[in-house]
N, C-alpha and C. Protein backbone atom coordinates (compact mmCIF):
# COMPACT_ATOMS: atom_id res chain seq x y z
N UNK A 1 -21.39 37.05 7.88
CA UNK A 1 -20.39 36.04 8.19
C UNK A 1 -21.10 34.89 8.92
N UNK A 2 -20.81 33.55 8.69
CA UNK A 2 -21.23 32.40 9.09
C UNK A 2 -20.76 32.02 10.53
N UNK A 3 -21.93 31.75 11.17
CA UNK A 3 -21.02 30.70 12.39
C UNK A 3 -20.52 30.02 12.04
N UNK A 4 -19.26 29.93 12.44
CA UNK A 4 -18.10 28.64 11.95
C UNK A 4 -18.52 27.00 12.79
N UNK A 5 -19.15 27.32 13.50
CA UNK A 5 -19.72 26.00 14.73
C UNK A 5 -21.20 25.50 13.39
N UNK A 6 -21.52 26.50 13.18
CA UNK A 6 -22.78 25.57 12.33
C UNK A 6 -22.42 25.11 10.99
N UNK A 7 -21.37 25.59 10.07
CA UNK A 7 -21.11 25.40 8.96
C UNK A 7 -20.75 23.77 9.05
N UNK A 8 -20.94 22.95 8.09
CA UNK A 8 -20.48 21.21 8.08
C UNK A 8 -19.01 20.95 8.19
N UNK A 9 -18.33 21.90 7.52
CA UNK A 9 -16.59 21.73 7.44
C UNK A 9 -16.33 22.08 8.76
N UNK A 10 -16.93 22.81 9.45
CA UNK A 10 -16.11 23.18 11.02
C UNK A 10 -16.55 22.25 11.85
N UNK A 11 -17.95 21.71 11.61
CA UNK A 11 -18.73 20.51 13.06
C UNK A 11 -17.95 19.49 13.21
N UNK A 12 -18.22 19.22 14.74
CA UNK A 12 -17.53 18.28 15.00
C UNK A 12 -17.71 16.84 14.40
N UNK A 13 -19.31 17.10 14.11
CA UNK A 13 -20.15 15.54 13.80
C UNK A 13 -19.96 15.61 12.08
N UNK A 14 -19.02 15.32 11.73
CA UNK A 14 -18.90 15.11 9.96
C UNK A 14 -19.60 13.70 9.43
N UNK A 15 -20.64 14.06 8.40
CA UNK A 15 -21.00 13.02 7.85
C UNK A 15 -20.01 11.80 7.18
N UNK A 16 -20.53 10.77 7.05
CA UNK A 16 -19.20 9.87 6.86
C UNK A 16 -19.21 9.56 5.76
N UNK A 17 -18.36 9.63 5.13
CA UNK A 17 -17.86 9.92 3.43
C UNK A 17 -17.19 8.43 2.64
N UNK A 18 -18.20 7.99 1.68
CA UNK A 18 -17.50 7.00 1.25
C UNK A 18 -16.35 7.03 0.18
N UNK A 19 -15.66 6.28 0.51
CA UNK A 19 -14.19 6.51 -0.86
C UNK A 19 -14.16 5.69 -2.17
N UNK A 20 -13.48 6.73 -2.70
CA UNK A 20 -13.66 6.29 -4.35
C UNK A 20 -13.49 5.24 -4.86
N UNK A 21 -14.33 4.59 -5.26
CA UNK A 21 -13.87 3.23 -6.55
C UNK A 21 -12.65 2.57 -7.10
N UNK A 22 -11.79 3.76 -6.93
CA UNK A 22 -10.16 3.45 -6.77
C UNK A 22 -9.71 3.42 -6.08
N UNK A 23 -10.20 4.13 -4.76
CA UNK A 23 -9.13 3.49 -3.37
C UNK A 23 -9.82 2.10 -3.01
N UNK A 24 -11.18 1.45 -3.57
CA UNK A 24 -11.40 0.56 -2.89
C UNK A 24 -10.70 -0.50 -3.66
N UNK A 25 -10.34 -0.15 -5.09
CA UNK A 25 -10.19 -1.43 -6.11
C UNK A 25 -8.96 -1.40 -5.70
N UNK A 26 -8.21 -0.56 -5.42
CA UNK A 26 -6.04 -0.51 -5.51
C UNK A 26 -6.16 -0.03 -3.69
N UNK A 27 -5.80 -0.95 -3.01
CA UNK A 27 -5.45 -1.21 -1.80
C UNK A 27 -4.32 -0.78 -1.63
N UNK A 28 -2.86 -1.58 -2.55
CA UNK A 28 -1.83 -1.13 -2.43
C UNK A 28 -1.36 -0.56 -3.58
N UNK A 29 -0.69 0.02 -3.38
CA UNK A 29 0.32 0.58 -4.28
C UNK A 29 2.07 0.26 -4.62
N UNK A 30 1.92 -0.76 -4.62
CA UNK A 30 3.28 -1.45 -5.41
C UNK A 30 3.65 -1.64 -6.21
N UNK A 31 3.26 -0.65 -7.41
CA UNK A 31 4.03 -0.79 -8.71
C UNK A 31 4.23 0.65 -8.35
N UNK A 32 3.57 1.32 -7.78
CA UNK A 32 4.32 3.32 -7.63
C UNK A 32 5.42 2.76 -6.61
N UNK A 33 5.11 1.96 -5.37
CA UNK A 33 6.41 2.32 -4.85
C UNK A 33 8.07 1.67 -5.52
N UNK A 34 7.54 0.37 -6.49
CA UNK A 34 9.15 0.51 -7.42
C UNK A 34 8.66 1.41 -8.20
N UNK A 35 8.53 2.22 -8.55
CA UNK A 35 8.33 3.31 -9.93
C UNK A 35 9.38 4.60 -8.76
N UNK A 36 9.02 4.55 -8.26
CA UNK A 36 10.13 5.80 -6.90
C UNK A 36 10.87 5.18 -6.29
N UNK A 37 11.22 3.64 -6.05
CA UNK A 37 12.49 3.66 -6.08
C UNK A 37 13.96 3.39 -7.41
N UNK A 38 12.70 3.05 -8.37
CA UNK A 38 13.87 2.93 -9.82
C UNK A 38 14.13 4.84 -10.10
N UNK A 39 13.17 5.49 -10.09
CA UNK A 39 13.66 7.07 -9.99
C UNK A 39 15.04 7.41 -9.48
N UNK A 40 14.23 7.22 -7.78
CA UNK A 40 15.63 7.81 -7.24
C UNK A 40 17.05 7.11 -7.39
N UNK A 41 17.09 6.23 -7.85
CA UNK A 41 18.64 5.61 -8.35
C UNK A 41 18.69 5.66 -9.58
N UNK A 42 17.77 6.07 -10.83
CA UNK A 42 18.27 6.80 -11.99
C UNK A 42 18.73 8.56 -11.66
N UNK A 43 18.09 9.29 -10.65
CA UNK A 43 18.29 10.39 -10.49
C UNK A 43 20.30 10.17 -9.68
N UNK A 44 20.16 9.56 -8.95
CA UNK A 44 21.61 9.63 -8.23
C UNK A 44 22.53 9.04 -9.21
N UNK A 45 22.62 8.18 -9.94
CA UNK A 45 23.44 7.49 -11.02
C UNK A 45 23.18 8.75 -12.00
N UNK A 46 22.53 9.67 -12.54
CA UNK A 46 22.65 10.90 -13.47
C UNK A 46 23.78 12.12 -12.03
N UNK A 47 23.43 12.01 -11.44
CA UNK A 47 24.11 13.34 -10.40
C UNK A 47 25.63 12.81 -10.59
N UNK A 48 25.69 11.41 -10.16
CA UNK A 48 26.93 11.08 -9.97
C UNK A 48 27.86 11.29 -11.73
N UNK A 49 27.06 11.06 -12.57
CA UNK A 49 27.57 10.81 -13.63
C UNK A 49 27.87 12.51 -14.15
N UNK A 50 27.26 13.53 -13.47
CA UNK A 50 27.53 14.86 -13.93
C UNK A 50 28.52 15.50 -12.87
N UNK A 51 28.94 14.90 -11.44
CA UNK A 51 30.26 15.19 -10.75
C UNK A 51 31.15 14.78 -10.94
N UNK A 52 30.93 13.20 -11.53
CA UNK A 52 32.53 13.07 -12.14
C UNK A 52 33.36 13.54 -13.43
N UNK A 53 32.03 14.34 -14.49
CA UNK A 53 32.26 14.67 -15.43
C UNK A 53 32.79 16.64 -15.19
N UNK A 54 32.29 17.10 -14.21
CA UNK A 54 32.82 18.33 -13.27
C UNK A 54 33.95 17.83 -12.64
N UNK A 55 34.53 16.83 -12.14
CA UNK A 55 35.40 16.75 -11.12
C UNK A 55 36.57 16.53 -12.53
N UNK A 56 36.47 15.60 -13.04
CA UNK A 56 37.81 15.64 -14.02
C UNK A 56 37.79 16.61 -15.38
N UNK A 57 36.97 17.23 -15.68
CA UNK A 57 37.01 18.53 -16.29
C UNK A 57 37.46 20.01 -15.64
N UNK A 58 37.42 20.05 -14.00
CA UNK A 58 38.69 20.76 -13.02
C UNK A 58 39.46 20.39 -13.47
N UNK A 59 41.19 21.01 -13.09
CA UNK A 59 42.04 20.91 -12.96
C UNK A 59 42.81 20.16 -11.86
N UNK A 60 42.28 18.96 -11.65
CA UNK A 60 42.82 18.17 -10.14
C UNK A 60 43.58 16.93 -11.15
């Protein structure tokens, strides 16, 4: 079994890691965040459209 103090994933002193080619080229992400919010209001406009189709297919 390894000392966990000498292994690289446990030290405190982590080498410093450069990031990928795509986090440097796409900074932001603003076409995902409308892509999740046109979702979640196709998802709630489908919910709504399957309770009212339950609510007047009851007997009320």
């Amino acid at each position: 079994m390894e000392n966990q103090f000498t292994t690289p994933e446990h030290s405190q002193d982590k080498p410093e890691e450069k990031l990928p080619d795509v986090a440097v080229e796409e900074k932001d992400d603003a076409p995902a965040g409308r892509n999740i919010k046109r979702t979640l209001i196709i998802a709630v406009c489908v919910l709504i459209v399957f309770y009212l189709i339950y609510y007047f297919m009851s007997d009320h």
